[in-house]
PDB file of N, CA and C in Angstrom:
ATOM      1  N   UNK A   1      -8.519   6.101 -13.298  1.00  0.00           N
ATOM      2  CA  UNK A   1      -8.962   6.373 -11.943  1.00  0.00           C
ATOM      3  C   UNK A   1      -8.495   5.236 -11.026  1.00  0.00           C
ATOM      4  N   UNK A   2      -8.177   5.413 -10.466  1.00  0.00           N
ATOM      5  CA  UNK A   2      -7.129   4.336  -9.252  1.00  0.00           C
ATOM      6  C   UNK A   2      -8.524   3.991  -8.120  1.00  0.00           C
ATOM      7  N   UNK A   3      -8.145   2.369  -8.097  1.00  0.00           N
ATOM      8  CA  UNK A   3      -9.542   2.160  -7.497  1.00  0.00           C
ATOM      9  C   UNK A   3      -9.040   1.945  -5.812  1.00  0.00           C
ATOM     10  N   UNK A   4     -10.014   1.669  -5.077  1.00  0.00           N
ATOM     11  CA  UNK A   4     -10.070   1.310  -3.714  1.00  0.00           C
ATOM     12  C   UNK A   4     -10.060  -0.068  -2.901  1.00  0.00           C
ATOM     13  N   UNK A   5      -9.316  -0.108  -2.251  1.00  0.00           N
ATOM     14  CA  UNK A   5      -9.364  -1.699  -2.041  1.00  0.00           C
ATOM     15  C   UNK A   5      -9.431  -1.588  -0.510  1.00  0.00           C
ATOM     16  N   UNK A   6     -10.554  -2.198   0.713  1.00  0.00           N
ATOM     17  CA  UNK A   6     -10.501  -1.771   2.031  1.00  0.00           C
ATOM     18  C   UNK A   6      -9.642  -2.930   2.149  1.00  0.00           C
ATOM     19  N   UNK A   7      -9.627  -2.917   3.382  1.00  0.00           N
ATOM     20  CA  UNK A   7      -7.904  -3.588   4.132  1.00  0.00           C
ATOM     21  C   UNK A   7      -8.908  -5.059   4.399  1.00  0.00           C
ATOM     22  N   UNK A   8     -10.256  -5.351   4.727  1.00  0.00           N
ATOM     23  CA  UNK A   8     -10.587  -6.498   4.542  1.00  0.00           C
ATOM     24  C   UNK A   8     -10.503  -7.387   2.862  1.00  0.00           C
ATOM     25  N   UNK A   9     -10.644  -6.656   2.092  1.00  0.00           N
ATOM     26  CA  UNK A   9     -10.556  -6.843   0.676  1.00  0.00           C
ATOM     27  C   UNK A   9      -9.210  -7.475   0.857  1.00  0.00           C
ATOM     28  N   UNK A  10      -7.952  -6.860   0.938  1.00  0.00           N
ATOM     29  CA  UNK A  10      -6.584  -7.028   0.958  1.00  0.00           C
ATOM     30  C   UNK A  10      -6.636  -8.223   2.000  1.00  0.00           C
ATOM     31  N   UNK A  11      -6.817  -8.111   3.023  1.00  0.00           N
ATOM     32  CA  UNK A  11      -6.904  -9.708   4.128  1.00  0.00           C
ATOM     33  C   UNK A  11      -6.935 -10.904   3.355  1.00  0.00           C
ATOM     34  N   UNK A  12      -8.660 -10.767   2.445  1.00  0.00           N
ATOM     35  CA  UNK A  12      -8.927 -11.684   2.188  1.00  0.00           C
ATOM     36  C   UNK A  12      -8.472 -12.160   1.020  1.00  0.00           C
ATOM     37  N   UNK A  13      -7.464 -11.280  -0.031  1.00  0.00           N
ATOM     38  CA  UNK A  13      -6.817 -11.803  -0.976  1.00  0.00           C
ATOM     39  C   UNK A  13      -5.623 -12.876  -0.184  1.00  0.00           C
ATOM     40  N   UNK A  14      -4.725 -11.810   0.395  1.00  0.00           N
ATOM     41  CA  UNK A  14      -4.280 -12.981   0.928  1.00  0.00           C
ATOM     42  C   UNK A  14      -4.584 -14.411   1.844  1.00  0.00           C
ATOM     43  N   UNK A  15      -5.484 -14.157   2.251  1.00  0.00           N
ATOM     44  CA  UNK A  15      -5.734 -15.421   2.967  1.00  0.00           C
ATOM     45  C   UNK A  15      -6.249 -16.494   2.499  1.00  0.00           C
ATOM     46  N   UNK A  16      -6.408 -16.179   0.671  1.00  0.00           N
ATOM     47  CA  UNK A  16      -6.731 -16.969  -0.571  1.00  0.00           C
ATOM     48  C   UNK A  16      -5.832 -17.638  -1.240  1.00  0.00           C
ATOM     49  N   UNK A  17      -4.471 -16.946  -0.449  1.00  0.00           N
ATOM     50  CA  UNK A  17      -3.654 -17.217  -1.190  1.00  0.00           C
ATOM     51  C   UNK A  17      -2.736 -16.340  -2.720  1.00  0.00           C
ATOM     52  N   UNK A  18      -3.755 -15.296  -2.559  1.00  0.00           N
ATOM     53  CA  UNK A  18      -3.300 -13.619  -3.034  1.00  0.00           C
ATOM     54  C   UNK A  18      -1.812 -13.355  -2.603  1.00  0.00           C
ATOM     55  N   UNK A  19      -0.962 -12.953  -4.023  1.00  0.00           N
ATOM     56  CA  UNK A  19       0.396 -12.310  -3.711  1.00  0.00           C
ATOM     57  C   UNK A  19       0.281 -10.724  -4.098  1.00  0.00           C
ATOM     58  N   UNK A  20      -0.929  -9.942  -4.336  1.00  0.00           N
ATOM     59  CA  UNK A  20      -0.613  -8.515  -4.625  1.00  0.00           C
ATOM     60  C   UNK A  20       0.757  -8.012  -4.526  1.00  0.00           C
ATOM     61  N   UNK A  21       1.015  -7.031  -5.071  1.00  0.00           N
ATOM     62  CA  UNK A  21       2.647  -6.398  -4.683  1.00  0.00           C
ATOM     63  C   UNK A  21       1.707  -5.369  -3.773  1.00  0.00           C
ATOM     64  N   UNK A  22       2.165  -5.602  -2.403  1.00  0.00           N
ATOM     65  CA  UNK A  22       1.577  -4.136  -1.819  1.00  0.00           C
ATOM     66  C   UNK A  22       2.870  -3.190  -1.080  1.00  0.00           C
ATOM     67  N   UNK A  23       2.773  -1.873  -1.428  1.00  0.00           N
ATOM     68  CA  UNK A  23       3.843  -1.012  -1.488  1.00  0.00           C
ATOM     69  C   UNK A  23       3.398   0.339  -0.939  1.00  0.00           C
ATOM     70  N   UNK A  24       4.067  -0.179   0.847  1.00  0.00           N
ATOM     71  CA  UNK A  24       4.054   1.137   1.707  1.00  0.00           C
ATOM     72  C   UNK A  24       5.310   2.084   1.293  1.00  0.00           C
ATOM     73  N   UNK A  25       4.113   3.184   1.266  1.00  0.00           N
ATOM     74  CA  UNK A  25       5.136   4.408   0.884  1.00  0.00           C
ATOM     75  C   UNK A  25       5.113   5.402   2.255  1.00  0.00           C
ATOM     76  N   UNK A  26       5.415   5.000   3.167  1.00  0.00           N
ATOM     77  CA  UNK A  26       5.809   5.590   4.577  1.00  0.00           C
ATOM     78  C   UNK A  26       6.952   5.898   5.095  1.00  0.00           C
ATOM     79  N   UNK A  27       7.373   6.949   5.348  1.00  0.00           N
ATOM     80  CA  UNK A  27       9.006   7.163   6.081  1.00  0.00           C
ATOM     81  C   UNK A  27       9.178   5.375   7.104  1.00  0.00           C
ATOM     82  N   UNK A  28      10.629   5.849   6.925  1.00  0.00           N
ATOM     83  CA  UNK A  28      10.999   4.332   8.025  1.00  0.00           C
ATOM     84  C   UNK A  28      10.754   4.695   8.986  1.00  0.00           C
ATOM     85  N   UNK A  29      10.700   5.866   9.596  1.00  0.00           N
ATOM     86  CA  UNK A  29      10.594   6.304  11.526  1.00  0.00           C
ATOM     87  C   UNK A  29       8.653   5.790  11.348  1.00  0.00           C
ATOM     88  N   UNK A  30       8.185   5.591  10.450  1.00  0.00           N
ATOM     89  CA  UNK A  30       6.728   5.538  10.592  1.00  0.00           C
ATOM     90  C   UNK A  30       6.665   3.459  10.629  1.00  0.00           C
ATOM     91  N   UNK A  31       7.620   2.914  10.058  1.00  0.00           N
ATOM     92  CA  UNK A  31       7.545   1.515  10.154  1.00  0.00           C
ATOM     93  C   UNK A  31       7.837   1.084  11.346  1.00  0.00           C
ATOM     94  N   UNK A  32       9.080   1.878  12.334  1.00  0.00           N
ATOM     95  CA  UNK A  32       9.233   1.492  13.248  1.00  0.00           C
ATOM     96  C   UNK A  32       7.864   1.528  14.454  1.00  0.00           C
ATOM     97  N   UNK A  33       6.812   1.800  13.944  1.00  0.00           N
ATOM     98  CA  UNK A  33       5.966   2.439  15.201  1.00  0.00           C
ATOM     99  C   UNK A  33       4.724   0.718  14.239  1.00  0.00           C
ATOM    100  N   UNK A  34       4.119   0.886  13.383  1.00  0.00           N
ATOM    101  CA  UNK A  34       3.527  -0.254  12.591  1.00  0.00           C
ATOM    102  C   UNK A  34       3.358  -0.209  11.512  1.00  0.00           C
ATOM    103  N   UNK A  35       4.072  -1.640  11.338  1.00  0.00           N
ATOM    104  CA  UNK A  35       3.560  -2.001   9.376  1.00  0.00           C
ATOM    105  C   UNK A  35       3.311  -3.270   9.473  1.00  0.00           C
ATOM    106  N   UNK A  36       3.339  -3.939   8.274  1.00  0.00           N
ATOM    107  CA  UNK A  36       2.736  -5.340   7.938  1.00  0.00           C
ATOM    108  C   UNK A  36       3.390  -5.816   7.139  1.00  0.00           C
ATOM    109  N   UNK A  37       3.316  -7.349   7.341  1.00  0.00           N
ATOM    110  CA  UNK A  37       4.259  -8.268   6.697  1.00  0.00           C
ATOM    111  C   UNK A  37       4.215  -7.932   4.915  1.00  0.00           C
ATOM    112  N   UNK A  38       5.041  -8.719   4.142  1.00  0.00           N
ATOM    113  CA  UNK A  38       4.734  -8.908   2.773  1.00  0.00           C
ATOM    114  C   UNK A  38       4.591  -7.853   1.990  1.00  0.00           C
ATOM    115  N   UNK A  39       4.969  -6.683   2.676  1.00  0.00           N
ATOM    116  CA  UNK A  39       4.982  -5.076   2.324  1.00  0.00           C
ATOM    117  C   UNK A  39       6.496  -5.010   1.657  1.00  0.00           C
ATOM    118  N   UNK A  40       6.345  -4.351   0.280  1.00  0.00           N
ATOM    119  CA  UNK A  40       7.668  -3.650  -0.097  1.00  0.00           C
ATOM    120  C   UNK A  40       7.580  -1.839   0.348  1.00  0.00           C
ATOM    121  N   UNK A  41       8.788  -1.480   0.973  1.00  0.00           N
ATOM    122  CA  UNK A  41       8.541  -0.301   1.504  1.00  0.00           C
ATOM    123  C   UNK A  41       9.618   0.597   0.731  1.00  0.00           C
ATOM    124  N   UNK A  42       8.719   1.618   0.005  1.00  0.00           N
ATOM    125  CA  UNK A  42       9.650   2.628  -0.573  1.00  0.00           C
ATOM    126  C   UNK A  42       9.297   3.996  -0.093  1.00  0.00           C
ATOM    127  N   UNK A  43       9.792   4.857   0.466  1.00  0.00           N
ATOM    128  CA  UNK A  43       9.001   6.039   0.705  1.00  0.00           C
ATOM    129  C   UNK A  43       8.982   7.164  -0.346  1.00  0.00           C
ATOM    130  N   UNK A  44       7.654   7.732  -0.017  1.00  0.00           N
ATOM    131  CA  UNK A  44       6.710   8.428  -1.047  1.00  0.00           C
ATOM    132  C   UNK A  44       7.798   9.193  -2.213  1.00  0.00           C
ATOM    133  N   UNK A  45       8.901   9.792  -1.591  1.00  0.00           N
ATOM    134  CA  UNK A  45       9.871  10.548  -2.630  1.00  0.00           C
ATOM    135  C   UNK A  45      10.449   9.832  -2.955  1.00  0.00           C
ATOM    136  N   UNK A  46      10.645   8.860  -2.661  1.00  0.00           N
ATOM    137  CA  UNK A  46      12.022   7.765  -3.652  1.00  0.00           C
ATOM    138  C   UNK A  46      11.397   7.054  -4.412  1.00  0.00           C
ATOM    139  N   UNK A  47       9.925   6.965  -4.553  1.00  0.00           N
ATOM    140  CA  UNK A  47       9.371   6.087  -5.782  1.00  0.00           C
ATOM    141  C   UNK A  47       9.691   6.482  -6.950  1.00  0.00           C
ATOM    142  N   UNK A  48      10.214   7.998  -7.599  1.00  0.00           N
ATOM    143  CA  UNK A  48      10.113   7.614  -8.970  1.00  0.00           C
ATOM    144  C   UNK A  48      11.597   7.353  -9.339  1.00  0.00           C
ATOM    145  N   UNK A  49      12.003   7.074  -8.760  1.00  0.00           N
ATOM    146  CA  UNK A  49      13.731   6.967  -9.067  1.00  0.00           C
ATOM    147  C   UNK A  49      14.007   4.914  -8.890  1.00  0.00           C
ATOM    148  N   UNK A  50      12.893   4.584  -7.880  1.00  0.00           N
ATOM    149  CA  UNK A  50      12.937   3.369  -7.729  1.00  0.00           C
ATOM    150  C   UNK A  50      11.823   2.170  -8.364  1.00  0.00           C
ATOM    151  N   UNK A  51      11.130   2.818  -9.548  1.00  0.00           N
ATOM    152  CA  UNK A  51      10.053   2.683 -10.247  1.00  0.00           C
ATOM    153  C   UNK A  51       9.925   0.992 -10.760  1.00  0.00           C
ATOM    154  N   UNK A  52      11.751   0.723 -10.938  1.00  0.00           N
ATOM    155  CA  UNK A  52      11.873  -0.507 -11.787  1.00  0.00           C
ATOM    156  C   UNK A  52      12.035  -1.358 -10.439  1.00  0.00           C
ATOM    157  N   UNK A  53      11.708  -1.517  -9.086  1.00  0.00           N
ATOM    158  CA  UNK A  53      11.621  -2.438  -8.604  1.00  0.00           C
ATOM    159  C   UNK A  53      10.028  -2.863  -8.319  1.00  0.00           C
ATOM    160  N   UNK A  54       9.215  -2.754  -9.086  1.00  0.00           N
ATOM    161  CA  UNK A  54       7.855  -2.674  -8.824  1.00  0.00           C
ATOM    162  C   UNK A  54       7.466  -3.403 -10.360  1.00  0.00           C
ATOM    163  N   UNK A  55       6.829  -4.263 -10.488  1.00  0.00           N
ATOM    164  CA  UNK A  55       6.282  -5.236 -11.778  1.00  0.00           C
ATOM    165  C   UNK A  55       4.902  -4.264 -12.074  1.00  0.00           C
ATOM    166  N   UNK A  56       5.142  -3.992 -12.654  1.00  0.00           N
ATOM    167  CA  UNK A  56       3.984  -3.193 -13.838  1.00  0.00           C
ATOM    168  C   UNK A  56       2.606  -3.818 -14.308  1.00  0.00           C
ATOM    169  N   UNK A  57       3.234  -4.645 -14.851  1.00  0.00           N
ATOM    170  CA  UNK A  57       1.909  -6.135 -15.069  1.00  0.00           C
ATOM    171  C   UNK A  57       1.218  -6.907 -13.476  1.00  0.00           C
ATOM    172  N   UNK A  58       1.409  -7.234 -12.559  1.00  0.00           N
ATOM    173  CA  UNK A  58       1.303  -7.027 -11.551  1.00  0.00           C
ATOM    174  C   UNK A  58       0.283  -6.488 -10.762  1.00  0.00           C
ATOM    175  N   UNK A  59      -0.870  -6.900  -9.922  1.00  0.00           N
ATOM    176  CA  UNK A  59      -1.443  -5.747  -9.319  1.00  0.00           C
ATOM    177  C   UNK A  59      -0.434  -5.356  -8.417  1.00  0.00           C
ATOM    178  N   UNK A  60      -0.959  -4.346  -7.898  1.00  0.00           N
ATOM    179  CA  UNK A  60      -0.298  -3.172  -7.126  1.00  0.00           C
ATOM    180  C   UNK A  60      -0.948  -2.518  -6.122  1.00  0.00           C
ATOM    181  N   UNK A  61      -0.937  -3.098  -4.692  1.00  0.00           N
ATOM    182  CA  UNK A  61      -1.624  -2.268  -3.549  1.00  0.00           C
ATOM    183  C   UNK A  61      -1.007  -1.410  -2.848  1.00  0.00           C
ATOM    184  N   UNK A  62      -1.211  -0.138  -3.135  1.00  0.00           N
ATOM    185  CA  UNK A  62      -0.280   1.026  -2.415  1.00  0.00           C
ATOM    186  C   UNK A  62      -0.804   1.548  -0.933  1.00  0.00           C
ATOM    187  N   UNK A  63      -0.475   1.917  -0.227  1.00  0.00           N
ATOM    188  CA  UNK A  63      -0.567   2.217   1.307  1.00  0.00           C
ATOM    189  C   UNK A  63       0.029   3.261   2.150  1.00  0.00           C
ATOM    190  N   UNK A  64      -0.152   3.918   3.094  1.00  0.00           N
ATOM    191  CA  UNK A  64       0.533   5.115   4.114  1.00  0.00           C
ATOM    192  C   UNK A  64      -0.092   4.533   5.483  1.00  0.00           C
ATOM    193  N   UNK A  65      -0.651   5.907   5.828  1.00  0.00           N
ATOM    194  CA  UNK A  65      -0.729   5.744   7.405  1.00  0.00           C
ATOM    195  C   UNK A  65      -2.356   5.537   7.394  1.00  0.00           C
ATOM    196  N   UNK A  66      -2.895   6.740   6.371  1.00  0.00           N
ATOM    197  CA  UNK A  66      -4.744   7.261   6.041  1.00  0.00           C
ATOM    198  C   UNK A  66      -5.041   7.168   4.674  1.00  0.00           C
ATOM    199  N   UNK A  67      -4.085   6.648   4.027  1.00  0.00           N
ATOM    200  CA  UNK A  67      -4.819   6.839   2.300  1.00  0.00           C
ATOM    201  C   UNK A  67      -4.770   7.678   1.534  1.00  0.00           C
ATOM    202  N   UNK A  68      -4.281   9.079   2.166  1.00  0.00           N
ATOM    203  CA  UNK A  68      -3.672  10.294   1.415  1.00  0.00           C
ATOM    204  C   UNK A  68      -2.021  10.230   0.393  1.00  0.00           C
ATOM    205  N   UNK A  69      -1.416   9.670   1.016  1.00  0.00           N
ATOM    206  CA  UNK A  69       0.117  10.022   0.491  1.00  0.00           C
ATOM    207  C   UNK A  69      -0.281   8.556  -0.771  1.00  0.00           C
ATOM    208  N   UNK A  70      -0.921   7.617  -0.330  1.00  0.00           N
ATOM    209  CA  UNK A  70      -0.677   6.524  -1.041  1.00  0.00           C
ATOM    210  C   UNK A  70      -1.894   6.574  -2.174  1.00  0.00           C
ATOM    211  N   UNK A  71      -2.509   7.246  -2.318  1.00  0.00           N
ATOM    212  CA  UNK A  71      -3.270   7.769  -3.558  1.00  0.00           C
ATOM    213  C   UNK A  71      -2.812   8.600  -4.889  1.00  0.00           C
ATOM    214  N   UNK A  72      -1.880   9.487  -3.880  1.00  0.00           N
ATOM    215  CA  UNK A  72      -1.405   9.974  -4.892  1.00  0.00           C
ATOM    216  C   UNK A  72       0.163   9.312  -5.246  1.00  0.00           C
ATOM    217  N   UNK A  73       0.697   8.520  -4.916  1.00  0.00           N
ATOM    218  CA  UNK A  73       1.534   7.749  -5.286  1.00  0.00           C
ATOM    219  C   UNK A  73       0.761   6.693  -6.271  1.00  0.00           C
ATOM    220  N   UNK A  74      -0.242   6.620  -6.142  1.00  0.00           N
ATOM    221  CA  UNK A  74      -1.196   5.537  -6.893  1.00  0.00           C
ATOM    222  C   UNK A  74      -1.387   6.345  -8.063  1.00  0.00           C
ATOM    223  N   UNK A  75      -1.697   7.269  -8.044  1.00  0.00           N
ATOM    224  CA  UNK A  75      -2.005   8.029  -9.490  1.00  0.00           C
ATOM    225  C   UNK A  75      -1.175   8.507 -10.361  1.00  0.00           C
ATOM    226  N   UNK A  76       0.604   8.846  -9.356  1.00  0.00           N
ATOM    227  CA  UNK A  76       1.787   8.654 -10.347  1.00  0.00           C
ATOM    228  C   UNK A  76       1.781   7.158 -10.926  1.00  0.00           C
ATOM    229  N   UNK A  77       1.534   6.135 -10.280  1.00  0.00           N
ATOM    230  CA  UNK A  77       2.041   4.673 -10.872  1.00  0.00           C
ATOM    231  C   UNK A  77       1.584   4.375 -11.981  1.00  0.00           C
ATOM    232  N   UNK A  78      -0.177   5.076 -12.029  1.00  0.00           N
ATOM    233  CA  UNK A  78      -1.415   4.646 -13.400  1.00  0.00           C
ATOM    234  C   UNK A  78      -0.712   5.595 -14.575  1.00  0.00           C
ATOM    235  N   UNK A  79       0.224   6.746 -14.103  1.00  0.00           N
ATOM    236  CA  UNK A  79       0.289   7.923 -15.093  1.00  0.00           C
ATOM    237  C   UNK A  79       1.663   7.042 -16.150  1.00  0.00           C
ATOM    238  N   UNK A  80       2.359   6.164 -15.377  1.00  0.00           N
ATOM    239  CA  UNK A  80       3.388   5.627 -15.823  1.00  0.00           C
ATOM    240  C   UNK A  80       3.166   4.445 -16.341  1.00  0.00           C
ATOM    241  N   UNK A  81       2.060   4.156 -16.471  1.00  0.00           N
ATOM    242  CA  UNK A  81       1.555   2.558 -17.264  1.00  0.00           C
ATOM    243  C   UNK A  81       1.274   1.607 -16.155  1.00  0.00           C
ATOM    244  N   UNK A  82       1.320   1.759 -14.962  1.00  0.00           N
ATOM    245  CA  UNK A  82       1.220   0.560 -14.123  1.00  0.00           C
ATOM    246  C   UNK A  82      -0.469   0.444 -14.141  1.00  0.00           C
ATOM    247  N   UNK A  83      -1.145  -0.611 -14.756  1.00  0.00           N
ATOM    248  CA  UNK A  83      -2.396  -0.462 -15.087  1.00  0.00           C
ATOM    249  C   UNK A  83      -3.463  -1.484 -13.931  1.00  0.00           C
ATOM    250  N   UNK A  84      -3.051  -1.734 -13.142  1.00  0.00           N
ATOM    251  CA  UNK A  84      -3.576  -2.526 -11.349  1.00  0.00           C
ATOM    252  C   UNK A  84      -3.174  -1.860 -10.406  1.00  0.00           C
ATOM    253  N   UNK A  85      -3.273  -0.934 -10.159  1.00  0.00           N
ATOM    254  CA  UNK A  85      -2.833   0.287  -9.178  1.00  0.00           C
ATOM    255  C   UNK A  85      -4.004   0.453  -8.410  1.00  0.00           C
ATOM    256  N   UNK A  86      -3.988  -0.023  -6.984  1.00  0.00           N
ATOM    257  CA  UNK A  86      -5.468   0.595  -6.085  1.00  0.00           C
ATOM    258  C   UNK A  86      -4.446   1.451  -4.851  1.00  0.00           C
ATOM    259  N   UNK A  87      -5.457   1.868  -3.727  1.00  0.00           N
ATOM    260  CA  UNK A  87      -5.403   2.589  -2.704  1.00  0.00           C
ATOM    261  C   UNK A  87      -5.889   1.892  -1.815  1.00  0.00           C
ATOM    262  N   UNK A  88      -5.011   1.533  -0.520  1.00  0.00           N
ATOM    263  CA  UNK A  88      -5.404   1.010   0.579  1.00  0.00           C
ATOM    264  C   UNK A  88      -6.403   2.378   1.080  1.00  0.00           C
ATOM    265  N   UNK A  89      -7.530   1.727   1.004  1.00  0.00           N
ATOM    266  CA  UNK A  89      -8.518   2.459   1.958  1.00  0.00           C
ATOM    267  C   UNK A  89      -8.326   2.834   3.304  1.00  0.00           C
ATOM    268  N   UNK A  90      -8.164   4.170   3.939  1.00  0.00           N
ATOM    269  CA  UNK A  90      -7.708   4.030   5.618  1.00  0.00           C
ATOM    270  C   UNK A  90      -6.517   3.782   5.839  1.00  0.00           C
ATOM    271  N   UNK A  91      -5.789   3.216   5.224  1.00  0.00           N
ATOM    272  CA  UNK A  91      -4.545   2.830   5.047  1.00  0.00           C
ATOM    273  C   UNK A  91      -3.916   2.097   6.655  1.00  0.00           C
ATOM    274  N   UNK A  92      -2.884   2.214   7.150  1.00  0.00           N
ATOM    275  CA  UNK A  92      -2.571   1.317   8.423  1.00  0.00           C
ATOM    276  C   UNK A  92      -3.272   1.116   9.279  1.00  0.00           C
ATOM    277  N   UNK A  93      -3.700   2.456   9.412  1.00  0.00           N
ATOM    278  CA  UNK A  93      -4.773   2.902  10.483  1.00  0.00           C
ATOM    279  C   UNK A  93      -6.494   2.069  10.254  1.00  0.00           C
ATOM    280  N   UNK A  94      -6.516   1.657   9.306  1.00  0.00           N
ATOM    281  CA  UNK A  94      -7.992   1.551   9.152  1.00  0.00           C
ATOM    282  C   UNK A  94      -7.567  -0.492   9.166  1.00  0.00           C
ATOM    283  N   UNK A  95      -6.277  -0.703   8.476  1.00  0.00           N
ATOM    284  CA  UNK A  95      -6.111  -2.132   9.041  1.00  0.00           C
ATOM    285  C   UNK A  95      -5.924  -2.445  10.421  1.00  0.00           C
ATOM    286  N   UNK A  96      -5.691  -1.378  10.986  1.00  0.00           N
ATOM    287  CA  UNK A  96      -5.720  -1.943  12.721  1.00  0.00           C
ATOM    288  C   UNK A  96      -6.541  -1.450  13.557  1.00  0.00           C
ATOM    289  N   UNK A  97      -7.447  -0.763  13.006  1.00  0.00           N
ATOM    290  CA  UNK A  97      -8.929  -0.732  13.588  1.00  0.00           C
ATOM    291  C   UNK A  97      -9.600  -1.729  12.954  1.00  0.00           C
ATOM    292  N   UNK A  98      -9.528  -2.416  12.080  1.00  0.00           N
ATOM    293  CA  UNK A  98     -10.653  -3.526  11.367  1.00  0.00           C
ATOM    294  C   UNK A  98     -10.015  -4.890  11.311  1.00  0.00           C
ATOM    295  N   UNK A  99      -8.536  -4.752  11.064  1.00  0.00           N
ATOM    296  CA  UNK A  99      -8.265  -6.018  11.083  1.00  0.00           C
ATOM    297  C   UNK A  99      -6.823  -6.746  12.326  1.00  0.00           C
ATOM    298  N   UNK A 100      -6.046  -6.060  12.632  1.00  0.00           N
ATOM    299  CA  UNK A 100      -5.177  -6.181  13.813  1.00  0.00           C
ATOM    300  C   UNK A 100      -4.768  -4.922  14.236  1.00  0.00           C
ATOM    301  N   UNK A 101      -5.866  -4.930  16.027  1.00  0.00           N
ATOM    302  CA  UNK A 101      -6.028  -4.006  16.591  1.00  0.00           C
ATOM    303  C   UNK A 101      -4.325  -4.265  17.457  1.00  0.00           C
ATOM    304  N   UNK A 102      -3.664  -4.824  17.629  1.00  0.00           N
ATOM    305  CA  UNK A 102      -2.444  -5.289  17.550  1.00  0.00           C
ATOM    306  C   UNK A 102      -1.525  -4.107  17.274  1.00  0.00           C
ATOM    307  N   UNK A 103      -1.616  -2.973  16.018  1.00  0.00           N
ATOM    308  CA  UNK A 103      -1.074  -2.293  15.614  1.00  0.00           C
ATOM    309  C   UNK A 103      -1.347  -0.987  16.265  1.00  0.00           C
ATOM    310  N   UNK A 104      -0.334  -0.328  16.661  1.00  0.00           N
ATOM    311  CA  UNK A 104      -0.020   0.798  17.507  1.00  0.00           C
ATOM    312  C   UNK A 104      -0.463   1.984  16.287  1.00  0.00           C
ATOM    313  N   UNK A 105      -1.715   2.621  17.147  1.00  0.00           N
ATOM    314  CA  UNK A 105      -2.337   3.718  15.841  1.00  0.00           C
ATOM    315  C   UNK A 105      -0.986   4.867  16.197  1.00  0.00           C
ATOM    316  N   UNK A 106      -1.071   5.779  15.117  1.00  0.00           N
ATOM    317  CA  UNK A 106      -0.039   7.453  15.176  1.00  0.00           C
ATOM    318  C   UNK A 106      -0.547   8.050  14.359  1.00  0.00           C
TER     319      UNK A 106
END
Protein backbone atom coordinates (compact mmCIF):
# COMPACT_ATOMS: atom_id res chain seq x y z
CA UNK A 1 0.00 0.00 0.00
CA UNK A 2 1.81 3.22 -1.04
CA UNK A 3 1.78 5.61 1.78
CA UNK A 4 1.09 9.46 1.97
CA UNK A 5 3.38 12.06 2.55
CA UNK A 6 1.66 15.91 2.83
CA UNK A 7 3.87 18.51 1.14
CA UNK A 8 4.67 19.88 4.78
CA UNK A 9 6.08 16.37 5.62
CA UNK A 10 8.24 16.69 2.28
CA UNK A 11 9.29 20.59 3.31
CA UNK A 12 10.37 19.43 6.35
CA UNK A 13 12.49 16.50 5.19
CA UNK A 14 14.22 18.69 3.27
CA UNK A 15 14.82 21.44 5.34
CA UNK A 16 16.56 18.64 7.59
CA UNK A 17 18.55 18.14 5.20
CA UNK A 18 16.39 15.18 3.46
CA UNK A 19 17.48 14.10 -0.21
CA UNK A 20 14.18 11.95 -1.06
CA UNK A 21 14.21 11.17 -4.87
CA UNK A 22 11.01 13.09 -5.59
CA UNK A 23 9.61 12.34 -9.12
CA UNK A 24 7.07 14.61 -10.94
CA UNK A 25 5.26 12.72 -13.32
CA UNK A 26 3.60 15.79 -15.14
CA UNK A 27 3.59 16.67 -18.91
CA UNK A 28 6.34 19.46 -19.55
CA UNK A 29 3.53 22.08 -20.81
CA UNK A 30 2.39 21.47 -16.98
CA UNK A 31 6.16 22.42 -15.61
CA UNK A 32 6.17 25.34 -17.59
CA UNK A 33 3.13 26.86 -15.62
CA UNK A 34 4.76 25.32 -11.75
CA UNK A 35 7.11 22.89 -10.34
CA UNK A 36 9.76 22.68 -7.73
CA UNK A 37 13.26 22.51 -7.36
CA UNK A 38 15.16 19.03 -6.75
CA UNK A 39 12.35 17.31 -8.77
CA UNK A 40 13.33 14.54 -11.32
CA UNK A 41 10.64 14.91 -14.01
CA UNK A 42 9.48 11.96 -16.03
CA UNK A 43 6.04 12.00 -17.39
CA UNK A 44 3.43 9.54 -16.30
CA UNK A 45 3.86 7.33 -19.76
CA UNK A 46 7.51 7.31 -20.03
CA UNK A 47 8.07 5.88 -16.56
CA UNK A 48 8.17 2.37 -17.38
CA UNK A 49 10.61 2.49 -20.12
CA UNK A 50 12.69 4.98 -17.91
CA UNK A 51 12.45 2.84 -14.66
CA UNK A 52 16.40 2.48 -14.36
CA UNK A 53 16.89 6.13 -13.76
CA UNK A 54 15.17 6.01 -10.40
CA UNK A 55 17.25 4.10 -7.27
CA UNK A 56 15.00 1.47 -5.95
CA UNK A 57 16.62 1.32 -2.51
CA UNK A 58 16.00 4.93 -2.19
CA UNK A 59 12.89 6.59 -0.88
CA UNK A 60 10.79 7.78 -3.52
CA UNK A 61 8.34 10.83 -3.48
CA UNK A 62 6.08 10.78 -6.45
CA UNK A 63 3.90 13.87 -7.47
CA UNK A 64 1.34 15.52 -10.33
CA UNK A 65 -0.77 18.40 -10.16
CA UNK A 66 -3.70 16.61 -7.25
CA UNK A 67 -2.32 13.23 -6.31
CA UNK A 68 -4.23 11.22 -8.83
CA UNK A 69 -1.75 10.45 -11.75
CA UNK A 70 1.07 10.20 -9.08
CA UNK A 71 -0.55 7.41 -7.04
CA UNK A 72 -0.95 5.40 -9.47
CA UNK A 73 2.49 5.79 -10.80
CA UNK A 74 3.29 5.03 -7.10
CA UNK A 75 1.62 1.74 -7.18
CA UNK A 76 3.36 0.72 -10.56
CA UNK A 77 6.83 1.58 -8.72
CA UNK A 78 5.77 -0.78 -5.31
CA UNK A 79 4.53 -3.49 -8.07
CA UNK A 80 8.21 -3.40 -9.45
CA UNK A 81 10.12 -3.71 -6.11
CA UNK A 82 10.63 -0.07 -5.40
CA UNK A 83 9.83 -0.63 -1.65
CA UNK A 84 9.78 3.59 -0.30
CA UNK A 85 7.29 4.67 -2.71
CA UNK A 86 4.76 7.47 -1.17
CA UNK A 87 2.22 9.97 -2.82
CA UNK A 88 2.53 13.60 -2.62
CA UNK A 89 -0.66 14.40 -0.94
CA UNK A 90 -2.55 17.31 -3.06
CA UNK A 91 0.24 17.18 -5.05
CA UNK A 92 1.51 20.87 -6.59
CA UNK A 93 -1.52 22.27 -5.87
CA UNK A 94 -1.74 21.48 -2.22
CA UNK A 95 2.23 22.62 -1.99
CA UNK A 96 1.22 26.02 -3.07
CA UNK A 97 -1.69 26.42 -1.09
CA UNK A 98 0.28 25.29 2.15
CA UNK A 99 3.61 25.87 1.40
CA UNK A 100 4.58 28.49 -1.64
CA UNK A 101 1.58 30.36 -2.48
CA UNK A 102 4.22 31.70 -5.07
CA UNK A 103 3.10 28.86 -7.37
CA UNK A 104 0.63 29.58 -10.13
CA UNK A 105 -2.44 27.03 -9.30
CA UNK A 106 -4.03 25.13 -12.98
Amino acid sequence: MVQEVSPEELKAQWDAGGTPQVLDVREAWELEISQLPRVRHIPMNDVPERLAELDPGQPLVVMCRSGARSLRVAQYLEQRGFGRVSNLTGGILAWGERIDPSLRPY
